[in-house]
Protein backbone atom coordinates (compact mmCIF):
# COMPACT_ATOMS: atom_id res chain seq x y z
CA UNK A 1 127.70 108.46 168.09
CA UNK A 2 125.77 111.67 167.12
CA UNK A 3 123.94 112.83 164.10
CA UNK A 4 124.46 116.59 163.68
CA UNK A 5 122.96 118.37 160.79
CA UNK A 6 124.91 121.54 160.18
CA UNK A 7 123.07 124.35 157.71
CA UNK A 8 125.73 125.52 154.99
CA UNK A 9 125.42 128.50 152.73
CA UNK A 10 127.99 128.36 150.16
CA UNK A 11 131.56 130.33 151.25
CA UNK A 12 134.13 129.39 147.75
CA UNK A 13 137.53 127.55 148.59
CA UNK A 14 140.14 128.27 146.35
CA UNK A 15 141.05 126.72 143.54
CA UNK A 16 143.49 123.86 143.95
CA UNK A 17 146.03 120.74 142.80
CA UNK A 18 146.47 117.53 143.73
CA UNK A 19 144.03 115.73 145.11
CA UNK A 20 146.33 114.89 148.19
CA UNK A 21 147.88 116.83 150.66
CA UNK A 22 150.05 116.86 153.59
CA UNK A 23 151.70 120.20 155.60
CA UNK A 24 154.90 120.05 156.10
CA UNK A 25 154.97 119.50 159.67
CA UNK A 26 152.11 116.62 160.11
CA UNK A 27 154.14 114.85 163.42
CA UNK A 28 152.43 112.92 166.02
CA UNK A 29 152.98 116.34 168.45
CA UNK A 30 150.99 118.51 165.89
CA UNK A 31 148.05 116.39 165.83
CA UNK A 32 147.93 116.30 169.25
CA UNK A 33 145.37 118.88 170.96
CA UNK A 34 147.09 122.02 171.79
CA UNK A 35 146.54 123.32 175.10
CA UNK A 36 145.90 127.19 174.49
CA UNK A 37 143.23 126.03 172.54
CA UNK A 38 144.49 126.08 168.96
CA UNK A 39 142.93 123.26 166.28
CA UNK A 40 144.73 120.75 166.39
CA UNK A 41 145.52 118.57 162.77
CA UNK A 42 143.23 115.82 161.71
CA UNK A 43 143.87 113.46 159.24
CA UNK A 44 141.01 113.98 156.68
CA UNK A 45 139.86 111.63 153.82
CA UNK A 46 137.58 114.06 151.31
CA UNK A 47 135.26 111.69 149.33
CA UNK A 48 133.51 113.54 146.32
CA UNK A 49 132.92 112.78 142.53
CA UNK A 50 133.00 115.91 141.52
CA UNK A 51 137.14 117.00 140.31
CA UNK A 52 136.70 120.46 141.34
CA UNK A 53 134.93 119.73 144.31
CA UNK A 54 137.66 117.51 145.68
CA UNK A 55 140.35 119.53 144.33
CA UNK A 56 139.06 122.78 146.03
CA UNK A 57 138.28 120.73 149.57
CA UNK A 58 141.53 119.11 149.70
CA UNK A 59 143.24 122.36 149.01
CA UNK A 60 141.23 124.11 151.89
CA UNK A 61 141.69 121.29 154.31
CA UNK A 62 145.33 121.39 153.72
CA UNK A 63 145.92 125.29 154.18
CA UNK A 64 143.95 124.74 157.25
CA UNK A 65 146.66 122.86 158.73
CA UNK A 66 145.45 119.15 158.42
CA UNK A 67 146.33 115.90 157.01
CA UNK A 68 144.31 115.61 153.65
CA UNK A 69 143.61 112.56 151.18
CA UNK A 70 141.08 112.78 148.69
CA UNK A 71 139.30 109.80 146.70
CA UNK A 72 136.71 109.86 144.11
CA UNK A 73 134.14 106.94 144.39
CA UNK A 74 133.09 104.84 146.47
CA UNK A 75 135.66 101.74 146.08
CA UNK A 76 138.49 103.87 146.64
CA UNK A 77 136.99 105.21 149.38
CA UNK A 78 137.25 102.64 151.04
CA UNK A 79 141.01 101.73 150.56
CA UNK A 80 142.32 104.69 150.68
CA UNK A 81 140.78 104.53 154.30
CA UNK A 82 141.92 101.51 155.22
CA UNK A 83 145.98 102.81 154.33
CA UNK A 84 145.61 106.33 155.42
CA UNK A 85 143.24 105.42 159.01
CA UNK A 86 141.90 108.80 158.87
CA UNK A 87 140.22 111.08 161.84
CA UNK A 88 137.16 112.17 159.86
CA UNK A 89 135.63 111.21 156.45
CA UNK A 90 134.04 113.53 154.82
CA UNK A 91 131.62 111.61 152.26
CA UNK A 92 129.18 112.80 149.08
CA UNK A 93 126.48 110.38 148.98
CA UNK A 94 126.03 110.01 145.57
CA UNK A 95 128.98 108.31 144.45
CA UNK A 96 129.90 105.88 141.64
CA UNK A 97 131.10 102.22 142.24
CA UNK A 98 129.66 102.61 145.71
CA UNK A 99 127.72 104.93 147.28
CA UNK A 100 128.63 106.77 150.45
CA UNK A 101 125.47 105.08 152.39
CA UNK A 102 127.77 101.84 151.64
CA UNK A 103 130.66 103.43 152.14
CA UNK A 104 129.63 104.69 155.49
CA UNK A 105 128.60 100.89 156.78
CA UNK A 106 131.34 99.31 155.28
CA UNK A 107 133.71 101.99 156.99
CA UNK A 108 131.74 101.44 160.64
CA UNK A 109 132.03 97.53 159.97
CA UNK A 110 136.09 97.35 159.82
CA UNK A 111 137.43 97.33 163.34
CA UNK A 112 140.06 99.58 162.42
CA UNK A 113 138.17 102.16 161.60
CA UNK A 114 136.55 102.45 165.04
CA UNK A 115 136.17 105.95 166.32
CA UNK A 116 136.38 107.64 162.74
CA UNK A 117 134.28 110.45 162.36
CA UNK A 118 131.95 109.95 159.35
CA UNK A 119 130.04 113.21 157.90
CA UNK A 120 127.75 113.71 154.76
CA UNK A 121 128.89 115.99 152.82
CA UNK A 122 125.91 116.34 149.92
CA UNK A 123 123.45 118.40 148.17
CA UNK A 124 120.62 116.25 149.48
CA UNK A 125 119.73 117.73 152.12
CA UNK A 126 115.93 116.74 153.39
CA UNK A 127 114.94 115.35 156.42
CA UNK A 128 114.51 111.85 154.85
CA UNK A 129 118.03 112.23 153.59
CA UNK A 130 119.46 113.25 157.27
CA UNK A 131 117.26 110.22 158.55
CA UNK A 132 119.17 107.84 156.33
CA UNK A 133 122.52 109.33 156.89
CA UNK A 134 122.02 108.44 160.58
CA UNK A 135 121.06 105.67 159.98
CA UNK A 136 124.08 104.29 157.79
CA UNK A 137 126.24 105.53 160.72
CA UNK A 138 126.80 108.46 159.96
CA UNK A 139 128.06 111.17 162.64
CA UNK A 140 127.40 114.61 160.90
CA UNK A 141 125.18 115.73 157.80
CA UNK A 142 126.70 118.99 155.78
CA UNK A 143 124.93 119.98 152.95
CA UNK A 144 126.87 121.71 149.81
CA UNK A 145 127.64 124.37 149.12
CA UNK A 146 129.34 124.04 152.51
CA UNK A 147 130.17 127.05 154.33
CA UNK A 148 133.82 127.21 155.67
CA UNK A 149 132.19 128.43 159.68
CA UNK A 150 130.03 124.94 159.19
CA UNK A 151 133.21 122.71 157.96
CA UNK A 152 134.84 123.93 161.23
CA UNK A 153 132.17 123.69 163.33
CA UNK A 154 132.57 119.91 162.58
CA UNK A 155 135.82 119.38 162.25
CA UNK A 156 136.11 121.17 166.23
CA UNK A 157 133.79 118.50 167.20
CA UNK A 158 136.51 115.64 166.12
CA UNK A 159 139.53 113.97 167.53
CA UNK A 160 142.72 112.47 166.71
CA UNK A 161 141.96 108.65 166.65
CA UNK A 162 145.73 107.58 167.37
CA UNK A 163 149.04 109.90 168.00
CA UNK A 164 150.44 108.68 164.72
């Protein structure tokens, strides 16, 4: 595991509906890596508070060609994770019901969530806030606005946990 702390500016998404989406081609062969280099499609759990924030990430993630479930505290968070057995989490900290430090452990506790690929995604964005992101198991710490270069930058560093 690696902590990587990625600088973000603030690039705008869209604006955007539900707060789940799927492309229409999401098989096991379009997740896998593609050899002339292309991004291949992660499954993607977006976990933020904020409607709009969620809305707009989801909606990105989606038109980017990936898998994309969104949840908005900390409880459901955690089963929607356990259901959708995504690649990568990306996780506010500062969550109701539970927050994403909790999430985080709970998420690196459950055997079958071995492998996922846990990053902050949070306006706190100090060194004593990286510190304890790394320390809750956290693989990545983006802080918001996000810019889209930095999401990708992340995402690129990821893989597909299982073919299906």
């Amino acid at each position: 595991m690696f902590q990587d702390s990625v600088s973000s500016g603030g690039a705008h998404a869209p604006a955007a509906s539900p707060a789940t989406r799927r492309p229409a081609a999401a098989s096991p062969a379009a997740r896998a890596e593609q050899p002339d280099g292309a991004p291949a499609s992660r499954r993607v759990l977006v976990v933020e508070d904020n409607p709009d924030g969620l809305e707009t990430l989801v909606a990105l993630l989606s038109m980017l060609g990936h898998v994309v479930e969104g949840a908005a505290d900390g409880r459901e968070a955690v089963e929607r994770a356990a259901g959708f057995q995504p690649d990568v989490v990306l996780l506010d900290l500062g969550l109701p019901v539970m927050d994403g430090f909790d999430v985080a452990r709970q998420l690196r506790r459950d055997p079958r969530m071995a492998g996922v690929f846990i990053a902050a995604l949070t306006g706190w964005g100090s060194e004593a806030d990286r510190q304890r992101t790394a320390e809750a198991g956290f693989d990545a710490h983006l802080t918001k606005p996000v810019e889209l270069a930095a999401l990708e930058t992340v995402l690129s560093r990821t893989r597909c946990r299982s073919p299906g």
